[in-house]
C-alpha atoms as a PDB file:
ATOM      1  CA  UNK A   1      39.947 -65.358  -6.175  1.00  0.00           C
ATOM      2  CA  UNK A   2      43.151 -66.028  -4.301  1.00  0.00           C
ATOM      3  CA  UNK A   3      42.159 -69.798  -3.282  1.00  0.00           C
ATOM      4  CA  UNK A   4      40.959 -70.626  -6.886  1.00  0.00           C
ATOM      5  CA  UNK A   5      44.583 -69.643  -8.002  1.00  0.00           C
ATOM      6  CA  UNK A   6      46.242 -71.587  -5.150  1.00  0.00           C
ATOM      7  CA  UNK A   7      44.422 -74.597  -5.791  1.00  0.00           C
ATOM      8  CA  UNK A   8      44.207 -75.013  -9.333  1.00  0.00           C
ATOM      9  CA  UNK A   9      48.023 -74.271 -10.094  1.00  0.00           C
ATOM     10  CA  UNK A  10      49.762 -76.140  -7.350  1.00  0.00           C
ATOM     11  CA  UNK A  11      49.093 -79.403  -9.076  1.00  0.00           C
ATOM     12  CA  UNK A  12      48.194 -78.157 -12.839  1.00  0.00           C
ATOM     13  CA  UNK A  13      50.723 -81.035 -14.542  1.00  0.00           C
ATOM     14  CA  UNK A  14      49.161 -83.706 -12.542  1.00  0.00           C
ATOM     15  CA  UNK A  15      45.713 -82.462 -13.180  1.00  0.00           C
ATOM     16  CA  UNK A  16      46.666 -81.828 -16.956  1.00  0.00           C
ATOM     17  CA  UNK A  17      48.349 -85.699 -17.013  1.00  0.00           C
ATOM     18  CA  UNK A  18      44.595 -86.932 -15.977  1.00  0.00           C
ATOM     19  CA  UNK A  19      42.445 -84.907 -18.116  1.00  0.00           C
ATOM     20  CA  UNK A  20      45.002 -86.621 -21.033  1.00  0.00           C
ATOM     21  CA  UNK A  21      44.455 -90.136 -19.650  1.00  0.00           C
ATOM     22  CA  UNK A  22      40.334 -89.978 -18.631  1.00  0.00           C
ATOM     23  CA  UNK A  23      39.252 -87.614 -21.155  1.00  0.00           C
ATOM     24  CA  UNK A  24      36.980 -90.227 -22.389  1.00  0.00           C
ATOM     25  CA  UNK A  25      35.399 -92.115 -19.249  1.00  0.00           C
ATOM     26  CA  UNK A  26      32.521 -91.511 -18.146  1.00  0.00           C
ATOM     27  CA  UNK A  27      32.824 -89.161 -15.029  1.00  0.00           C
ATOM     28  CA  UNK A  28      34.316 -86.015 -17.025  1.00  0.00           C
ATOM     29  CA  UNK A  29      33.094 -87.151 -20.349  1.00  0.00           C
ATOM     30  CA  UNK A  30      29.788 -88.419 -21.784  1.00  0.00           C
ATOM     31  CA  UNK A  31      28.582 -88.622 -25.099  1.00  0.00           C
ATOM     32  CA  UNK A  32      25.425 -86.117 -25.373  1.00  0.00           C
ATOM     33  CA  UNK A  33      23.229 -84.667 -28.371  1.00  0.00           C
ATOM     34  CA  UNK A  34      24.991 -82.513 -30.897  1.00  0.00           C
ATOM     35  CA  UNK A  35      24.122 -78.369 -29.621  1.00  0.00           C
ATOM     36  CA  UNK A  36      26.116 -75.582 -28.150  1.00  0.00           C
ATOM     37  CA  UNK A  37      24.102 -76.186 -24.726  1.00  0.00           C
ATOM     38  CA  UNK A  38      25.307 -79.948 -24.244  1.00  0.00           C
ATOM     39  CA  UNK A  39      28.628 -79.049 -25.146  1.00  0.00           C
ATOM     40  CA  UNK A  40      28.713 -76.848 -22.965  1.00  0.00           C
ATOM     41  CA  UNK A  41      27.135 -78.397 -20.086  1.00  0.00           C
ATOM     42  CA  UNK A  42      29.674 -81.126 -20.435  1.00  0.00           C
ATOM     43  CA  UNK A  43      32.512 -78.974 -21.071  1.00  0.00           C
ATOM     44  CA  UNK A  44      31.668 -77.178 -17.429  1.00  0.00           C
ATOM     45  CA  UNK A  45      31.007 -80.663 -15.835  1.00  0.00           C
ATOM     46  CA  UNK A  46      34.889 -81.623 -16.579  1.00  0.00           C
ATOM     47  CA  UNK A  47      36.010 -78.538 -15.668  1.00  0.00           C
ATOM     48  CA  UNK A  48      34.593 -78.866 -11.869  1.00  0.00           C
ATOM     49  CA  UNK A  49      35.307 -82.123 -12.057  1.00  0.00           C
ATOM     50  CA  UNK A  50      38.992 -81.405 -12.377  1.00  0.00           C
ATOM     51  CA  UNK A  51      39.005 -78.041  -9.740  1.00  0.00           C
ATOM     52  CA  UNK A  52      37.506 -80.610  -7.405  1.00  0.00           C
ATOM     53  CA  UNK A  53      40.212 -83.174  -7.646  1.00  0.00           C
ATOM     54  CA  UNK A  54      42.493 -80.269  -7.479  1.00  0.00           C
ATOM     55  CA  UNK A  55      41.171 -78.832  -4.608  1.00  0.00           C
ATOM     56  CA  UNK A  56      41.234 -82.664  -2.609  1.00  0.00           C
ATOM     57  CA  UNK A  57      44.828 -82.818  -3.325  1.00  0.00           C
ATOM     58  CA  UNK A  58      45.499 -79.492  -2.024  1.00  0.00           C
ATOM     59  CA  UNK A  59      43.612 -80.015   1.063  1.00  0.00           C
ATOM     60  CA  UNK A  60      45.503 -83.156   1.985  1.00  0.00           C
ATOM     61  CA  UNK A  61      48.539 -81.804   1.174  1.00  0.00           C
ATOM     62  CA  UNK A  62      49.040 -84.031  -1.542  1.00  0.00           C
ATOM     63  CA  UNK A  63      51.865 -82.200  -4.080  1.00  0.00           C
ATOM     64  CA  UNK A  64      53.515 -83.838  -6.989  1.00  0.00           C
ATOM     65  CA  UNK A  65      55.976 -81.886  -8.960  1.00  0.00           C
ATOM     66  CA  UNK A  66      58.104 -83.058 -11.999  1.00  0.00           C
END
């Protein structure tokens, strides 16, 4: 639980800054039909989506801070 923590916070206003600016396109969001299951599924799709961006800038050492 440690390395989720350190991962996802050490870059949270960049990854915040992206989910803002590509919360429409196509790799974190898709249009699907109207039920709690593909709302979800897409919902949980963005969300790795994001931890995995997060986790490639952590692993190359890549900080940004404001």
């Amino acid at each position: 639980m440690q390395l989720y923590v350190c991962v996802e916070g050490m870059n949270s206003i960049v990854i915040y800054l992206c989910h803002e600016v590509f919360r429409d396109y196509f790799p974190v969001q898709f249009y699907v039909a109207n039920s709690h299951a593909a709302h979800l599924a897409v919902d949980i799709w963005g969300t790795a989506v994001w931890l995995c961006a997060a986790a490639y800038l952590y692993y190359k050492n890549i900080f940004i801070a404001i």
